[in-house]
Protein backbone atom coordinates (compact mmCIF):
# COMPACT_ATOMS: atom_id res chain seq x y z
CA UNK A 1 -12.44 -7.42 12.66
CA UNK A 2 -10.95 -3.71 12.40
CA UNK A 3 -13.97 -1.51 12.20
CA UNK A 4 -13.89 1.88 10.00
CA UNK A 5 -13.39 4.48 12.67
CA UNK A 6 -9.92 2.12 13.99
CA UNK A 7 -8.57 1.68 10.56
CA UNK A 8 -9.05 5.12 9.75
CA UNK A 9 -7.25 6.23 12.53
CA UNK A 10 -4.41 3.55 12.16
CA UNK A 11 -3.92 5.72 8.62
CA UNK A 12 -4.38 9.17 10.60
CA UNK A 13 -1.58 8.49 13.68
CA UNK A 14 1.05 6.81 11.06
CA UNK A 15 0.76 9.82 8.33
CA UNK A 16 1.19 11.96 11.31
CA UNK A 17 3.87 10.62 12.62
CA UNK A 18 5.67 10.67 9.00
CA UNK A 19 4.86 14.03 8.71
CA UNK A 20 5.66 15.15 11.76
CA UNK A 21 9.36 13.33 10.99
CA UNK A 22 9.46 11.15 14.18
CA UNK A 23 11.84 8.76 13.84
CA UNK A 24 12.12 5.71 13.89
CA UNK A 25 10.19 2.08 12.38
CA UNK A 26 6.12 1.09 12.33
CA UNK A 27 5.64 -2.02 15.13
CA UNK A 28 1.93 -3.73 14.81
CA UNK A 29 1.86 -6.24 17.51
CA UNK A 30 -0.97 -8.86 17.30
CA UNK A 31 -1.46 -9.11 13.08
CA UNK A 32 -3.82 -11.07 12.83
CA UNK A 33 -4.48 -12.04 9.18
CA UNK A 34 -2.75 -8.93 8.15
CA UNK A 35 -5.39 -6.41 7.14
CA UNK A 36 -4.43 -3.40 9.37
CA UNK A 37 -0.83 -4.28 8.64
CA UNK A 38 -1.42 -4.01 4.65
CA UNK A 39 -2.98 -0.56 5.08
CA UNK A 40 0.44 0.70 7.25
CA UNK A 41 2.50 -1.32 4.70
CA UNK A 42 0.67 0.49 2.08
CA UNK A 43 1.05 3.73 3.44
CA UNK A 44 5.19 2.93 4.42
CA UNK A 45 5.73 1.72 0.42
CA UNK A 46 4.01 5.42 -0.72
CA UNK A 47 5.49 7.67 1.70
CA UNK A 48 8.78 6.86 2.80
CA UNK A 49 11.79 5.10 1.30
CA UNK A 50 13.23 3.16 4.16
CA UNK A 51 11.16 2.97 7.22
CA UNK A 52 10.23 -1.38 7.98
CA UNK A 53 6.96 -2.65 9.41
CA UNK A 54 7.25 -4.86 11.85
CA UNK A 55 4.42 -7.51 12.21
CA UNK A 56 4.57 -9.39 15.51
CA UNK A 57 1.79 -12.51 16.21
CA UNK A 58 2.14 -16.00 17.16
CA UNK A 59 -0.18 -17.37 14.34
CA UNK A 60 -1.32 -19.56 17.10
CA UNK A 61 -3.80 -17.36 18.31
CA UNK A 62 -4.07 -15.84 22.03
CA UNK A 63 -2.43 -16.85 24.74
CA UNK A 64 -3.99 -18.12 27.75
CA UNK A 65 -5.98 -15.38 30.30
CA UNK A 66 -5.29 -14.53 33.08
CA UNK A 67 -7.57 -13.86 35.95
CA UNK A 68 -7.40 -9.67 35.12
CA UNK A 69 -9.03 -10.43 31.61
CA UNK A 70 -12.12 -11.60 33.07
CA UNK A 71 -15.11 -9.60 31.24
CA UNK A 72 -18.48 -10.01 32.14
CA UNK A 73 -19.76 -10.21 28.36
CA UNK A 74 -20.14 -14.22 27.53
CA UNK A 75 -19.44 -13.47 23.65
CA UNK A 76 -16.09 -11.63 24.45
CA UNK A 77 -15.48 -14.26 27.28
CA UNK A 78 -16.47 -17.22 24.75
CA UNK A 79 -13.41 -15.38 22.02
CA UNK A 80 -11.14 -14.66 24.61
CA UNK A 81 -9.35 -18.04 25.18
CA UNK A 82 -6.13 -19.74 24.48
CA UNK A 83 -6.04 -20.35 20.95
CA UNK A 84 -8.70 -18.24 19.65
CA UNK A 85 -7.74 -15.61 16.67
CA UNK A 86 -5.51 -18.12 15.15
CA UNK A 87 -4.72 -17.21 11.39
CA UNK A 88 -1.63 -18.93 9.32
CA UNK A 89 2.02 -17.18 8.58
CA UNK A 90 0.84 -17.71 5.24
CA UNK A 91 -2.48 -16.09 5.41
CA UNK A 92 -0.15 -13.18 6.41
CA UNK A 93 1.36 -12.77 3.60
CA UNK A 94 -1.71 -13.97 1.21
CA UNK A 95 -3.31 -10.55 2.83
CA UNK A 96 -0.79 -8.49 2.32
CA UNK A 97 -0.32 -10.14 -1.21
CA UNK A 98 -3.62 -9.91 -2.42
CA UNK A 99 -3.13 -6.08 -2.64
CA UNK A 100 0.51 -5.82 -3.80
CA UNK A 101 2.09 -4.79 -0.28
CA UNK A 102 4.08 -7.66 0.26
CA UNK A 103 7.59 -6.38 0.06
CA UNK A 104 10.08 -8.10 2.29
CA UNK A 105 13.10 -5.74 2.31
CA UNK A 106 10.46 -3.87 4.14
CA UNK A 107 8.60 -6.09 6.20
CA UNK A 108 9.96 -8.26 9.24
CA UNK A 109 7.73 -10.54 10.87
CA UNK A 110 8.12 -11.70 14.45
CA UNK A 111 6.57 -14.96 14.81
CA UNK A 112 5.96 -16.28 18.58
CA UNK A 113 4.09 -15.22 21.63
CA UNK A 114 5.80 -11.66 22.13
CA UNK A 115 7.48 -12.25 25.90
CA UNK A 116 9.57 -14.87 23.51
CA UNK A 117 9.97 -12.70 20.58
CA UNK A 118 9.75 -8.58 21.42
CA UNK A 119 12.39 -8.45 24.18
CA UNK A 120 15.39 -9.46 21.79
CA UNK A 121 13.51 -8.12 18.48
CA UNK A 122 16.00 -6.55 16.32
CA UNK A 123 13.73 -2.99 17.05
CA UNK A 124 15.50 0.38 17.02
CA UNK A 125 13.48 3.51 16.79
CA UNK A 126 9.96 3.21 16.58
CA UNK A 127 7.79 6.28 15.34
CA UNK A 128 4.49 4.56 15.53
CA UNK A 129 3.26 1.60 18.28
CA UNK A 130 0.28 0.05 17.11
CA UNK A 131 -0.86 -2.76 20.21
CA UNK A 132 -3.62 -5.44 19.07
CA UNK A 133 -2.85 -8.27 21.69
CA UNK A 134 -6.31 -8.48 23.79
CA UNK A 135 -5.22 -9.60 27.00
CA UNK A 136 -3.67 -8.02 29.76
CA UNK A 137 -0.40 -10.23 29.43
CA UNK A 138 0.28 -9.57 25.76
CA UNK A 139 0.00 -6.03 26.06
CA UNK A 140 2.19 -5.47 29.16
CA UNK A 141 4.87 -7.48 27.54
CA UNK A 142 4.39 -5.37 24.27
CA UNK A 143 4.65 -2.19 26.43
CA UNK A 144 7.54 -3.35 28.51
CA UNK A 145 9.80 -4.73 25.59
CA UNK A 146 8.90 -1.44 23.90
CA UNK A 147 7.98 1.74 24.98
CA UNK A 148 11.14 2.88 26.08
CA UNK A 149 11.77 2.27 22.28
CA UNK A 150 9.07 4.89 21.05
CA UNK A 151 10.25 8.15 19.50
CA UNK A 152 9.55 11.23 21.32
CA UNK A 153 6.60 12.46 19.52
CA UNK A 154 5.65 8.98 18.35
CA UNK A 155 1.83 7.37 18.58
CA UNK A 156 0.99 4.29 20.49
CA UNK A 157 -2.42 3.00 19.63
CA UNK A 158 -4.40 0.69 21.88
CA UNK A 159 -7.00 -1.30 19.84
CA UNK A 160 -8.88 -3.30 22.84
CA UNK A 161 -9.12 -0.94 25.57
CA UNK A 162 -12.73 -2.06 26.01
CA UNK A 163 -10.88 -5.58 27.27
CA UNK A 164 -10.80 -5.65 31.10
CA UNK A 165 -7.17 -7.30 31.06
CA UNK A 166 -5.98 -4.47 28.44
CA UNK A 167 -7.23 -1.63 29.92
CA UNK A 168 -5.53 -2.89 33.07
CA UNK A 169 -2.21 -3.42 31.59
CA UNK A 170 -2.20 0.42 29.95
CA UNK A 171 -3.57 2.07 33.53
CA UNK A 172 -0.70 -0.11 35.55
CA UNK A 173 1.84 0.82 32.59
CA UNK A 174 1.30 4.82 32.49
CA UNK A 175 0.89 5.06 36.48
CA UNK A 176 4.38 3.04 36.90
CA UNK A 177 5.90 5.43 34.13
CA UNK A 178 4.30 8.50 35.28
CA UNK A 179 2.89 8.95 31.74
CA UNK A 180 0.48 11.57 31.67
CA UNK A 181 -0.74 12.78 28.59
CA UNK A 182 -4.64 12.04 27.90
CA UNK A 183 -5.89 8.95 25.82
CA UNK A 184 -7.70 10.01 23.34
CA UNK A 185 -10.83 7.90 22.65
CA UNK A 186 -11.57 6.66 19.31
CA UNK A 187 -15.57 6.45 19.17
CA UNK A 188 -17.42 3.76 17.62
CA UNK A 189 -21.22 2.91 16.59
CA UNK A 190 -23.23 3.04 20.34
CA UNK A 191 -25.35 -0.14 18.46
CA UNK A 192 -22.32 -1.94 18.52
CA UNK A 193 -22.83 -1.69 22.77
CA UNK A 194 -19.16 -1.70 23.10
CA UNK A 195 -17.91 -0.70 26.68
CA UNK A 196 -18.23 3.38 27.08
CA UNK A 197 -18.54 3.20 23.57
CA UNK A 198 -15.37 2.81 22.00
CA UNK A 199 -12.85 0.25 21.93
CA UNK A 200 -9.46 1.71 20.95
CA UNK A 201 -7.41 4.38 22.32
CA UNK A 202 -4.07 6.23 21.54
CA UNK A 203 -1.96 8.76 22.85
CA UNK A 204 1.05 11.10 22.10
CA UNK A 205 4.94 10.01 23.99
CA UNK A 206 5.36 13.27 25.21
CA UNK A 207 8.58 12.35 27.04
């Protein structure tokens, strides 16, 4: 469901942020069935010796919306419901199996919605912030639980900014913080008639 342009620039922002020394851990919140997570795994195993990935998803699919996700595209609207997205702890780790990545002394996986399971997460430093929740709920309880968590220097990337709830969530979140420093758009296929064409977003914790 990742397309090109957003998994190459998952890649980009992590090797960055390893070479760039921030410190601190890899967080993907919203896994899915563990594709994007395999390519940061892959990268973590090759380039560093003890940073963890964190995988956070509630292998029950989305939670419910709430009135600030409503989109006016019937597709998204149709995907975007309680339930939908719903892939299998084990089809987790089958992913990240299938291409020899599945190492637990350096993989933790948060299973539950993530007001119940980021909060209290056993999360220290984290160098790289990559949010994949949809909704407007999911990601201002990714961004509450951790931001304040985030390295100086570290990346938070935004994969559904085109969502109505998301996009929300990040403008609220950096005008209660203050938090100035440009998103930077990550562009897509125009035939793909996503909104302002592109879908995902990152930016740079400055302070």
């Amino acid at each position: 469901m990742v397309s090109m342009p957003r998994r190459i620039k998952t890649v980009q922002l992590l090797l960055a942020a390893l070479a760039l020394h921030v410190p601190g851990d890899v967080v993907e919140c919203g896994t899915n069935a563990g594709g994007t997570a395999a390519l940061q795994v892959s990268v973590l195993l090759r380039f560093s010796r003890s940073r963890l990935f964190f995988g956070a998803d509630s292998f029950q699919g989305l939670p419910a919306p709430t009135a600030y996700d409503a989109i006016a595209n019937p597709t998204a609207k149709a995907a975007w419901r309680r339930g939908t997205y719903s892939v299998s702890r084990g089809r987790f780790n089958h992913t990240l199996n299938s291409v020899n990545v599945h190492v637990p002394s350096r993989i933790r996986v948060l299973e539950g919605f993530f007001a119940d399971t980021l909060p209290a997460a056993p999360i220290g430093e984290i160098a790289f912030l990559r949010l994949d929740g949809d909704l407007y709920a999911s990601t201002m309880d990714a961004l509450n639980a951790l931001y304040e968590k985030v390295s100086i220097g570290g990346f938070i990337y935004v994969d559904d900014y085109a969502g109505a709830g998301c996009r929300r969530a990040i403008t609220e979140f950096r005008s209660a913080r203050g938090i100035a420093t440009p998103l930077v758009k990550i562009d897509e296929d125009p035939s793909r008639g996503l909104i302002d064409n592109f879908e995902a977003v990152w930016w740079q914790k400055e302070r």
